[in-house]
Protein backbone atom coordinates (compact mmCIF):
# COMPACT_ATOMS: atom_id res chain seq x y z
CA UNK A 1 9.80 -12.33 -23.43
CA UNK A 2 11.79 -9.04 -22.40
CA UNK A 3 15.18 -8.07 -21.83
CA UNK A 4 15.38 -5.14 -19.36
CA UNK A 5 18.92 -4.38 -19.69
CA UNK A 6 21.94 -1.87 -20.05
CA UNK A 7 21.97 -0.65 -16.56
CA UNK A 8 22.92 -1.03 -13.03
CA UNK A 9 21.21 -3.84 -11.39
CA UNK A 10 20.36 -3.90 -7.74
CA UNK A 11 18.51 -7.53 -7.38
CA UNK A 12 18.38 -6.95 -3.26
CA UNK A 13 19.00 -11.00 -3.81
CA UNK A 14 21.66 -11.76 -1.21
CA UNK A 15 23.48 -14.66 -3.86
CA UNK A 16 23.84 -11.70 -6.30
CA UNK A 17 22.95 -8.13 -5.16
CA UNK A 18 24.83 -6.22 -7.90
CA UNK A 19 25.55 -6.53 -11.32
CA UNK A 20 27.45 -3.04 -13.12
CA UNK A 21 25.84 -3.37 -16.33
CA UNK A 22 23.32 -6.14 -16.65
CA UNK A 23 19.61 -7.03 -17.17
CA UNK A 24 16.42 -9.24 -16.31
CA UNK A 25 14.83 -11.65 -18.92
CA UNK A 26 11.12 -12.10 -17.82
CA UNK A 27 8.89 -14.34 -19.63
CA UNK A 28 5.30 -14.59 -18.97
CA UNK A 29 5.14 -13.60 -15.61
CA UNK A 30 8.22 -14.93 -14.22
CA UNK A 31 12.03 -13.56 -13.98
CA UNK A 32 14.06 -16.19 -15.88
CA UNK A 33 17.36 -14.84 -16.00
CA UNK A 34 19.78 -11.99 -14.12
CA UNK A 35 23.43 -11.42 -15.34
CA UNK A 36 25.37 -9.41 -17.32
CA UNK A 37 24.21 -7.36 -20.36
CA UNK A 38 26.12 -8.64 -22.64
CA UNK A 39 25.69 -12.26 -22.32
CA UNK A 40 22.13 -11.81 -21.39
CA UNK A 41 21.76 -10.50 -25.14
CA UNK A 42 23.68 -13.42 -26.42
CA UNK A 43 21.34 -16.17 -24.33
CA UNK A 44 17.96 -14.84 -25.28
CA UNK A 45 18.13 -12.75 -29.11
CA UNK A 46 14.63 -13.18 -29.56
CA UNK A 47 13.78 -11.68 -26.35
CA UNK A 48 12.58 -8.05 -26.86
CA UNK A 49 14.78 -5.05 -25.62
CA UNK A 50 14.31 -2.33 -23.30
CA UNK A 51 17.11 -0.33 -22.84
CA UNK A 52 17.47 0.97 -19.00
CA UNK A 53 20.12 3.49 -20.90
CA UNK A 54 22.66 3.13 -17.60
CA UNK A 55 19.97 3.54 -15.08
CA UNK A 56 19.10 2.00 -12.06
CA UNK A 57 16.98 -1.99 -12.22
CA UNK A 58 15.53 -2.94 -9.95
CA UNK A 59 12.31 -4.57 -7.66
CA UNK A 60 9.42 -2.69 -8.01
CA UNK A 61 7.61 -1.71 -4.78
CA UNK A 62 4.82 -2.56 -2.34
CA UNK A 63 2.51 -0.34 -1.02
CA UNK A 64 0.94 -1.97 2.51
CA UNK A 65 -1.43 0.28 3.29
CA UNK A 66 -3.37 3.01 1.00
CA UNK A 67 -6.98 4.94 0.42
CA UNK A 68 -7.93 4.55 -3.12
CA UNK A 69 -11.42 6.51 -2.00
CA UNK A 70 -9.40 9.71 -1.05
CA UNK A 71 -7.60 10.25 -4.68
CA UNK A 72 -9.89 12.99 -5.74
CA UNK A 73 -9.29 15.40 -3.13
CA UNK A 74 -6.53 16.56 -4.35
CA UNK A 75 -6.71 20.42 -3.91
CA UNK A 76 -10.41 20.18 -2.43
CA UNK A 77 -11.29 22.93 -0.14
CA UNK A 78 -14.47 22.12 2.04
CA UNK A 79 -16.60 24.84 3.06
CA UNK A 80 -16.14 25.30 6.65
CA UNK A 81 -13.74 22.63 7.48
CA UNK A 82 -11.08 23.87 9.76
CA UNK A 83 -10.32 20.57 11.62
CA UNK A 84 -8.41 20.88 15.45
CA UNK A 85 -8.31 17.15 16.35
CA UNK A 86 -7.88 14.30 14.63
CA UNK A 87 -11.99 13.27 14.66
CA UNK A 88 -12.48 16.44 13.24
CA UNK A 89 -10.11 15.81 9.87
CA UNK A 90 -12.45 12.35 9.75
CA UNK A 91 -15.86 13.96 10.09
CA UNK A 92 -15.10 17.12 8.35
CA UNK A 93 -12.78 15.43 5.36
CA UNK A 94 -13.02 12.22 4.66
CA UNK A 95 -15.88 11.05 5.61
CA UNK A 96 -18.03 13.84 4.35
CA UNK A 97 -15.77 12.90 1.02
CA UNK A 98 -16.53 9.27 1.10
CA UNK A 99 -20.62 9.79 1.84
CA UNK A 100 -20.68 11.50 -1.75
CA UNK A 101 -18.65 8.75 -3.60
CA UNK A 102 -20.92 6.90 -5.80
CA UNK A 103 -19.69 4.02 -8.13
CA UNK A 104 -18.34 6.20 -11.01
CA UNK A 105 -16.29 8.10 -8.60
CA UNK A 106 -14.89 5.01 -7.02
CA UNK A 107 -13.96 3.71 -10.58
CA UNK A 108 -11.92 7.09 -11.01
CA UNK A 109 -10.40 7.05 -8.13
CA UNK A 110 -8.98 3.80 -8.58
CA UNK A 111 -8.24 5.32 -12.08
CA UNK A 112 -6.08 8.36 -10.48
CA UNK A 113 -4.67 5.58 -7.96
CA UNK A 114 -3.25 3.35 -10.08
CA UNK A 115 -2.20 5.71 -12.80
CA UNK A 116 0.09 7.06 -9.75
CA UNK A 117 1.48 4.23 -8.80
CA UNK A 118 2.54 2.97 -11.96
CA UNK A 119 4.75 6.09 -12.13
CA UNK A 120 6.34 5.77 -8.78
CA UNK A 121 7.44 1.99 -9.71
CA UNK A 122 4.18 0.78 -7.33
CA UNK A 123 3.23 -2.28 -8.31
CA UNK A 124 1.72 -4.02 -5.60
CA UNK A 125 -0.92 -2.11 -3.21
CA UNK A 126 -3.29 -2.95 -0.11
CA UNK A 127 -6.46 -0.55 -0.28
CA UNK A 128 -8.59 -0.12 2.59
CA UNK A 129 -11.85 1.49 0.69
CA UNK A 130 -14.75 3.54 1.62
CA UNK A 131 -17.75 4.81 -0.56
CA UNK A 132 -20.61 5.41 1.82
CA UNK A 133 -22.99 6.85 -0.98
CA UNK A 134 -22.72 3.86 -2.81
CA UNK A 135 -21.23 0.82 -1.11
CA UNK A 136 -22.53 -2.48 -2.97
CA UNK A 137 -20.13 -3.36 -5.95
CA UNK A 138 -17.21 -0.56 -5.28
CA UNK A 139 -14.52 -3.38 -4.34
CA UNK A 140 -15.28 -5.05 -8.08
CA UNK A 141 -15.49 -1.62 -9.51
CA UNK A 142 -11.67 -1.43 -8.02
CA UNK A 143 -10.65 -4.55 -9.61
CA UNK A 144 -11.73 -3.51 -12.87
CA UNK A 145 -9.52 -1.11 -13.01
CA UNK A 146 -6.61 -2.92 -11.52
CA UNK A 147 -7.39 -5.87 -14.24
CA UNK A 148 -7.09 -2.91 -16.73
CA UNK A 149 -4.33 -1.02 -15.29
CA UNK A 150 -2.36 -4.19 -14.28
CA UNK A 151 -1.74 -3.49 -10.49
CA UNK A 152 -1.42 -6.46 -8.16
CA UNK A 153 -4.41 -5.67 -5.52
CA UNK A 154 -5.41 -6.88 -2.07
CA UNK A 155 -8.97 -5.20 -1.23
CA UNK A 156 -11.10 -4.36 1.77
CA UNK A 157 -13.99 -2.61 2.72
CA UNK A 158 -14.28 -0.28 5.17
CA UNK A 159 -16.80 -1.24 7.92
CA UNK A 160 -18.22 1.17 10.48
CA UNK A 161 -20.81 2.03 12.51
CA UNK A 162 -20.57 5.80 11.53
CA UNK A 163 -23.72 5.76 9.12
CA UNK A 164 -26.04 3.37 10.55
CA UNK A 165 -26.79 0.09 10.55
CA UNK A 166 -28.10 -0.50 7.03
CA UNK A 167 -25.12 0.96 5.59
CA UNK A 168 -23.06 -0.98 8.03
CA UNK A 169 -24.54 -4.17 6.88
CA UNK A 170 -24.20 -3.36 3.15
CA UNK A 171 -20.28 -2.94 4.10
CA UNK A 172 -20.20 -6.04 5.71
CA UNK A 173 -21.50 -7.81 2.80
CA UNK A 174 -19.37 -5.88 0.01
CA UNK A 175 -16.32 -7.50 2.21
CA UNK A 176 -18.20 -11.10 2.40
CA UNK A 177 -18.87 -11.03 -1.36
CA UNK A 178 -15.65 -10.09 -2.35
CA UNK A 179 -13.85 -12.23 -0.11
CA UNK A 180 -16.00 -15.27 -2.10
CA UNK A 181 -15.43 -13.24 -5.70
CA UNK A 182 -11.64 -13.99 -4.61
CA UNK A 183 -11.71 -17.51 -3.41
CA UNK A 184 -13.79 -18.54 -6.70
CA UNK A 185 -11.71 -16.46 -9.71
CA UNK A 186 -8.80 -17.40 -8.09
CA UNK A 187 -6.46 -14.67 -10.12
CA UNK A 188 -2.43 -14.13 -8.33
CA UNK A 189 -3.09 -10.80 -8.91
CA UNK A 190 -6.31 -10.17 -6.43
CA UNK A 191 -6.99 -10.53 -3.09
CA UNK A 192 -9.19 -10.24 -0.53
CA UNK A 193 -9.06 -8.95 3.39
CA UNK A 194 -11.78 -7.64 5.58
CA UNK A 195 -11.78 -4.51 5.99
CA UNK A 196 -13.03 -2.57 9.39
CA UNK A 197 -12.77 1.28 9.99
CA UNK A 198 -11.20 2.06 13.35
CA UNK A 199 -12.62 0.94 17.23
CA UNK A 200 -14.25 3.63 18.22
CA UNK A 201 -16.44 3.55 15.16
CA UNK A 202 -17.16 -0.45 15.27
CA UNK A 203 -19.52 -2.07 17.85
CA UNK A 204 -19.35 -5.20 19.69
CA UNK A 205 -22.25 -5.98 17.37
CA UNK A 206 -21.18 -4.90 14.57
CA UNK A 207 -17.51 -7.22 15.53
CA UNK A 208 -19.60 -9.89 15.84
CA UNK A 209 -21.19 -9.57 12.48
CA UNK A 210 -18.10 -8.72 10.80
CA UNK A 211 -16.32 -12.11 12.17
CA UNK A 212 -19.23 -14.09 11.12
CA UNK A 213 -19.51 -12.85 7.81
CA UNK A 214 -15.51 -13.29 7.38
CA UNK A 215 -15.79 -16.89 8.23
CA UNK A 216 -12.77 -17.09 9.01
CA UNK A 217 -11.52 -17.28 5.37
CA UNK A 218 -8.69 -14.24 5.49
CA UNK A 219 -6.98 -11.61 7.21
CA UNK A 220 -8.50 -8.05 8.29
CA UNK A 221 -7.26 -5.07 7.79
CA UNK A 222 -7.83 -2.10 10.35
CA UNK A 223 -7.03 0.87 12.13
CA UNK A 224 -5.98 0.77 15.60
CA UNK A 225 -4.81 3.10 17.80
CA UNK A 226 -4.31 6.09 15.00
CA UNK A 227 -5.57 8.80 17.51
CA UNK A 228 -6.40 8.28 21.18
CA UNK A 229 -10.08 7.81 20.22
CA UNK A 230 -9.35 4.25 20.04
CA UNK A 231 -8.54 4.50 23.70
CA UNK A 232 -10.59 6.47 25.19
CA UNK A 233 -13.38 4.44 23.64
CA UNK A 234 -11.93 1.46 24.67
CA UNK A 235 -11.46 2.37 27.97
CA UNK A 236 -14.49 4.18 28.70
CA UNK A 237 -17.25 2.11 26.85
CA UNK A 238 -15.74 -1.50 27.61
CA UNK A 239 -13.27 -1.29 30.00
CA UNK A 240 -9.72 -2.52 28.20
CA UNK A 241 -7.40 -1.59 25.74
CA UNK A 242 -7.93 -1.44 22.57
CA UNK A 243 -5.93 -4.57 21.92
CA UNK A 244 -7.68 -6.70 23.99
CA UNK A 245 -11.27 -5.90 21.98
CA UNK A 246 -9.49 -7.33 19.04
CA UNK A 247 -8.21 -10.29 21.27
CA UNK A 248 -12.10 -10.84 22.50
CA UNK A 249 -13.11 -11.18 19.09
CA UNK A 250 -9.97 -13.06 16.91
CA UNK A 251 -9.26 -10.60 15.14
CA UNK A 252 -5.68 -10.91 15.55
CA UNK A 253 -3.32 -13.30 13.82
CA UNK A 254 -0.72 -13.85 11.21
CA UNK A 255 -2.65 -12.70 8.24
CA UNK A 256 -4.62 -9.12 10.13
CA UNK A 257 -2.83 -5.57 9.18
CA UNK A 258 -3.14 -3.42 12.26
CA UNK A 259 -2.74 0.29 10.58
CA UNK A 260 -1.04 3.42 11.83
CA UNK A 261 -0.43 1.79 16.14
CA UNK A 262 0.61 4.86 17.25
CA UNK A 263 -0.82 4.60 21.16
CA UNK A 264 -0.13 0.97 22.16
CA UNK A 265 1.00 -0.06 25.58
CA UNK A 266 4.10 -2.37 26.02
CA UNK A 267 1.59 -5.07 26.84
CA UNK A 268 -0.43 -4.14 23.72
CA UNK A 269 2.80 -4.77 21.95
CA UNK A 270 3.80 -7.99 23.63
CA UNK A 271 0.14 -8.85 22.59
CA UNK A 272 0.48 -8.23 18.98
CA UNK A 273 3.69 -9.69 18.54
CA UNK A 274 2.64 -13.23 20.28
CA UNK A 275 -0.08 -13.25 17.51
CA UNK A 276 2.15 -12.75 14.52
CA UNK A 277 -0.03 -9.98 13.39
CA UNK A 278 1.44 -7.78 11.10
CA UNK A 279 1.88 -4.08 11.15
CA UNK A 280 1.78 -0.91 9.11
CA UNK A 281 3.52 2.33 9.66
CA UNK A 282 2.43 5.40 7.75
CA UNK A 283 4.40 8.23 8.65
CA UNK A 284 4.02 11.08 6.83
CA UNK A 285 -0.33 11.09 7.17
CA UNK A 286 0.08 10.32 10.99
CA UNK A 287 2.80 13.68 10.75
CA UNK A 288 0.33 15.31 9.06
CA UNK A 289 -2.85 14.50 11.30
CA UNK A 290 -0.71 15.43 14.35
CA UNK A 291 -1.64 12.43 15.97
CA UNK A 292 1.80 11.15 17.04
CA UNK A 293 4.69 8.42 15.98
CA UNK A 294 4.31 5.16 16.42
CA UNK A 295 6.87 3.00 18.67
CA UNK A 296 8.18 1.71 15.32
CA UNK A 297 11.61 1.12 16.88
CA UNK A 298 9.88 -0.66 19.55
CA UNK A 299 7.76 -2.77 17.41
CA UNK A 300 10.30 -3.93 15.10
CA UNK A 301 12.70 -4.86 17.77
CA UNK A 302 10.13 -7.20 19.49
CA UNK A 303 10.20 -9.13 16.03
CA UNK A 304 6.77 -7.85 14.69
CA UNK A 305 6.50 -7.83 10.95
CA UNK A 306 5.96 -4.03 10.19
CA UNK A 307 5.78 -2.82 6.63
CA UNK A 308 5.25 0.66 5.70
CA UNK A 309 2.56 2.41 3.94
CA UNK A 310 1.44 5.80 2.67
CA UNK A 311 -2.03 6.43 3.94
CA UNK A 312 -2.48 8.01 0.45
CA UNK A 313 -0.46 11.03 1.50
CA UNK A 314 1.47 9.69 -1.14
CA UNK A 315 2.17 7.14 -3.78
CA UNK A 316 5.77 7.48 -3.81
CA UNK A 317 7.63 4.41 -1.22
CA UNK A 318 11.04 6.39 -1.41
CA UNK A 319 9.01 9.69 0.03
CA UNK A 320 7.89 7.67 2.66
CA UNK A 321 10.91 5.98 3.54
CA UNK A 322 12.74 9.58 3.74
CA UNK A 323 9.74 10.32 6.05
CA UNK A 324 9.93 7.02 8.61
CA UNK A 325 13.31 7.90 8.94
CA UNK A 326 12.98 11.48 10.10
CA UNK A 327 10.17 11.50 11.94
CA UNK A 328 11.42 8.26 14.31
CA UNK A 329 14.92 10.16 14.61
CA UNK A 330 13.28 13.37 15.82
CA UNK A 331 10.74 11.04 18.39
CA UNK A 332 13.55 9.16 19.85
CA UNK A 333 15.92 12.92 19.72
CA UNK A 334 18.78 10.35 18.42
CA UNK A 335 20.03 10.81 14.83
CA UNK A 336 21.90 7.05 14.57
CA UNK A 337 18.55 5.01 14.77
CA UNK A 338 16.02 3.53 12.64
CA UNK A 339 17.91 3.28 9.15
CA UNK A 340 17.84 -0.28 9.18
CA UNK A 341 14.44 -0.55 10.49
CA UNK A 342 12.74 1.59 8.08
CA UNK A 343 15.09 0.28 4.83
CA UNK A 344 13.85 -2.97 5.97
CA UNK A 345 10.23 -2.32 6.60
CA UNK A 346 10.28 -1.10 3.15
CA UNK A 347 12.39 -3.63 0.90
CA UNK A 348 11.73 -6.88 2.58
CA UNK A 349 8.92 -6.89 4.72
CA UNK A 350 6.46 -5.10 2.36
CA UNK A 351 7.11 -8.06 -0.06
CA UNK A 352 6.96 -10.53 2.79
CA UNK A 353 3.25 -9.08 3.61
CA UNK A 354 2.09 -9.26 0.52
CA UNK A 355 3.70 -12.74 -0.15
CA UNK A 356 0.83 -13.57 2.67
CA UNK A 357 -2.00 -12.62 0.13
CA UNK A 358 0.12 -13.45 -3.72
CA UNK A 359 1.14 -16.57 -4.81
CA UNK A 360 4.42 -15.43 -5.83
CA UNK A 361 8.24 -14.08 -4.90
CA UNK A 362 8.10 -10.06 -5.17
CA UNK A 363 10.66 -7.59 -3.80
CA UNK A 364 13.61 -9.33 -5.48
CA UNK A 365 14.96 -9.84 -8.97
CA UNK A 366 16.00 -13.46 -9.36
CA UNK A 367 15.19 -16.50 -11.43
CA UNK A 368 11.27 -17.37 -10.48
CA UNK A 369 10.72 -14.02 -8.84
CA UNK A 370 7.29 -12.03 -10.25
CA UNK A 371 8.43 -10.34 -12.78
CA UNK A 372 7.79 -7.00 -10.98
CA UNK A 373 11.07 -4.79 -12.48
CA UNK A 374 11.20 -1.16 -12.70
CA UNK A 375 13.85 0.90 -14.22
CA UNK A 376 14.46 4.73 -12.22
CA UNK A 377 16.50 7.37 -13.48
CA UNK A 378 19.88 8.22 -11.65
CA UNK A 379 23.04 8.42 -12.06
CA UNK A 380 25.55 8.55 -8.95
CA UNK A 381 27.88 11.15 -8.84
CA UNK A 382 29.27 9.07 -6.06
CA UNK A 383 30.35 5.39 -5.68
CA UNK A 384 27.30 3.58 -6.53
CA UNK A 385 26.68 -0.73 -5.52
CA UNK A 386 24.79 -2.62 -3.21
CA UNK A 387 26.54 -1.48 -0.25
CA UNK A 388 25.30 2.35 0.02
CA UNK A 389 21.79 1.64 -2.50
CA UNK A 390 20.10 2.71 0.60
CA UNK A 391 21.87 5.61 1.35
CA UNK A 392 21.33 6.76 -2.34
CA UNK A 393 17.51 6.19 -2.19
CA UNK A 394 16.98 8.16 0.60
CA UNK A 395 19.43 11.05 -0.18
CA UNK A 396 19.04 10.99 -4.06
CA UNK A 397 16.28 9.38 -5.34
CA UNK A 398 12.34 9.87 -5.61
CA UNK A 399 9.21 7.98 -7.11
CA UNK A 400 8.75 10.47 -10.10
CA UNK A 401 12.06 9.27 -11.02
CA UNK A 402 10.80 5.84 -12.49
CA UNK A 403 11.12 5.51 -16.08
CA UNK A 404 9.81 2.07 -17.03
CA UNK A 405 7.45 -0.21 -14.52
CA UNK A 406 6.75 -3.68 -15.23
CA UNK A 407 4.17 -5.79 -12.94
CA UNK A 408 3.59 -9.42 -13.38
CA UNK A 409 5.55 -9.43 -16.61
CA UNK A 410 3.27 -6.90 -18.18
CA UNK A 411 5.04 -3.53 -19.49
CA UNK A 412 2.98 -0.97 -18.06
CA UNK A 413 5.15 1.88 -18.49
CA UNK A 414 7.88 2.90 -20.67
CA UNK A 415 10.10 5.45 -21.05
CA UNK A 416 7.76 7.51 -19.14
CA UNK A 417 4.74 6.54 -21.57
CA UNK A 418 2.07 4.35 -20.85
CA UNK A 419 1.79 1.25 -22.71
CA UNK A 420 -1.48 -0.27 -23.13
CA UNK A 421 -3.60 3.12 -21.71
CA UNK A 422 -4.74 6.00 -23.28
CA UNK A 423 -3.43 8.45 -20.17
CA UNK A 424 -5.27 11.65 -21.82
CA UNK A 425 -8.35 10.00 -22.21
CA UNK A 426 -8.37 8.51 -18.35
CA UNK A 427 -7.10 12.15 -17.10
CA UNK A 428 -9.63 13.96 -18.74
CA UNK A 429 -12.61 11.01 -17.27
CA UNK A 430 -10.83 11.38 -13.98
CA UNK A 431 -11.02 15.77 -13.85
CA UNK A 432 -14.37 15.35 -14.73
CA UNK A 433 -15.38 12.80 -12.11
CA UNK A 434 -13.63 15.17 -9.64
CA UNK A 435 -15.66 17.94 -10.60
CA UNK A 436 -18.64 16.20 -10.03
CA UNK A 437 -17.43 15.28 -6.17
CA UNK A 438 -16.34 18.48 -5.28
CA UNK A 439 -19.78 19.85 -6.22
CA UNK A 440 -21.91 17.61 -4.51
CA UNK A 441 -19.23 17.63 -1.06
CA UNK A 442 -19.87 21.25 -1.07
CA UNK A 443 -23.19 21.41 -2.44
């Protein structure tokens, strides 16, 4: 049992959004208690003490869409890659990144991924994965280290035609067998989607494989309309929109992530909303791949769930949410939109998505909530409560500012110090695993 106390408490529970000075009692994996400090301390002696020392409590975050398999490219240079459209940063990047990651690479980069998150307060995450040099295995290699680091984790693999047909069926199967893995261990803190690249790498054959392997048995997760390839493919190799492929073969529906949906149609729109299919925004990679914005403004208000994700630019959710903000005020050349959409997006439908795949209330601190609590250094120089927390997160605060993250009831991080991980250790595993990429990507 803890007591995460002594500071200002934002619950983002309606019944009680703000205490001054007060605290969360977790035990085992469950919030028990919110109130005041003081009487908190009285109600539960025994419980053990972490002092938030006046800082900020509050829900840790969810992270809706991420690349575990692009963590060790940080600072890579690739011989010859100078990429003008958005195929080119696939073909010349990632995938000739993802084509040299073997299993111990994978492991690391889960290692680097996770490491991250815990310090920017992350403590649930949807990875869409991709290891072409060795693909059988690298979704349980990633829940290893989850186990280990204590990361809630919904999984995918990557399927596309890109490399063939053998390795396209061995990425079909890594999704199948970890879909059953799932189903059978039956652990809140795993999950399982099915995972397909993007349309204009996936064949009506290779649909129809991925549908039957899937079974029906959970959501998938993929990219749609992230550059125009998706619709020029569409358009020129089977005559509709991109949509409509996904229509033809069920992919849509209440549990599928549609990533990045920057070049829908209004119909495409009207489409995805019918289905209840959930979308991700990622702002800051699509900024960076110069590939567009997405309508998020339009999606939201035609009452699609939309979370918001990082792409792996990042592992920071406040960065983002700076970054959805700006980006969809300079689109729509209005500077009075979007703050509620993208504050939303971030603090309740994130939790809502992942409430599709965890047995469990996130995204709030209240009694029987997951005991997902991090505490984040600030103090206001301004009038601080529940009615501007937004305003301060977006104009004050940043990930690196987390002191202490708890996930599932488990203290992962504390006073800036891991708990139960030997961070040296991992870092100095992780550099050398990175070493060994880099090599062999520009061997």
């Amino acid at each position: 049992m803890y007591l995460i106390a002594n500071g200002r408490v934002i619950t983002r529970d309606p019944q009680n959004p703000y205490i001054e000075n007060g605290g969360v009692v977790t035990e085992d994996e469950k919030i028990i208690a919110v109130g005041a400090t003081d009487l908190l301390k009285v109600q539960y002696p025994n419980a053990e003490f972490v002092d938030a020392r006046g800082q900020v409590i509050m829900p840790a975050f969810v992270n809706t869409h991420t690349h575990i398999y692009s963590s060790l490219a940080r600072g890579l240079s690739i011989n010859g890659y100078n990429p003008t459209n958005f195929y080119e940063i696939l073909d010349g990047m990632w995938w000739k990144l993802d084509r040299k990651l073997t299993l111990e690479g994978t492991r690391y980069s889960a290692y680097a991924t996770y490491l991250e998150c815990i310090r920017n307060g992350v403590t649930t995450v949807f990875d869409h994965h991709a290891s072409y040099a060795e693909i059988p295995q690298s979704l349980f290699e990633i829940a290893g280290v989850a186990k280990e680091t204590g990361i809630r984790s919904c999984l995918c693999y990557e399927v596309s035609d890109r490399d063939g047909e053998v390795k396209c069926d061995e990425a079909i199967r890594e999704n199948a067998d970890f879909i059953t893995y799932c189903k059978e261990k039956n652990d809140p803190m795993l999950a399982a989607m099915f995972g397909m690249h993007a349309l204009f790498t996936i064949s009506d054959k290779t649909f129809e494989k991925c549908v039957k392997a899937n079974d029906g048995r959970t959501g998938y997760h993929i990219h749609i309309c992230e550059g125009l390839n998706d619709v020029i493919d569409s358009r020129d190799h089977y005559g509709c929109l991109p949509i409509d492929r996904l229509v033809k073969w069920g992919i849509l529906g209440e549990k599928t992530i549609l990533g990045h949906c920057i070049h829908l149609t209004d119909p495409e729109i009207d489409t995805i909303a019918s289905t209840n299919t959930m979308v991700v925004n990622n702002p800051e990679s699509n900024m960076g791949n110069a590939v567009g914005c997405s309508p998020v403004l339009k999606i939201f208000g035609k009452g699609i769930l939309i979370g918001l994700g990082t792409d792996a630019y990042t592992h920071d959710m406040l960065e983002s949410l700076k970054v959805a903000l700006t980006i969809q005020r300079h689109n729509a050349g209005m500077p009075n939109v979007a703050w509620n959409e993208v504050t939303t997006m971030l603090f309740q439908n994130n939790p809502k998505m992942a409430e599709k795949y965890f047995p469990t209330t996130l995204g709030v601190l209240k009694e029987g909530a997951a005991a997902d609590v991090i505490v984040m250094d600030y103090l206001p120089f301004t009038p601080f409560s529940d009615e501007n927390i937004d305003g301060h997160m977006i104009f004050g605060m940043n990930g690196r500012q987390c002191r202490t993250t708890m996930a599932n009831g488990r203290l992962l991080y504390k006073d800036r110090q891991f708990v139960d991980l030997d961070e040296e250790k991992i870092s100095a595993d992780i550099l050398q695993a990175s070493k060994k990429l880099w090599k062999s990507v520009n061997g």
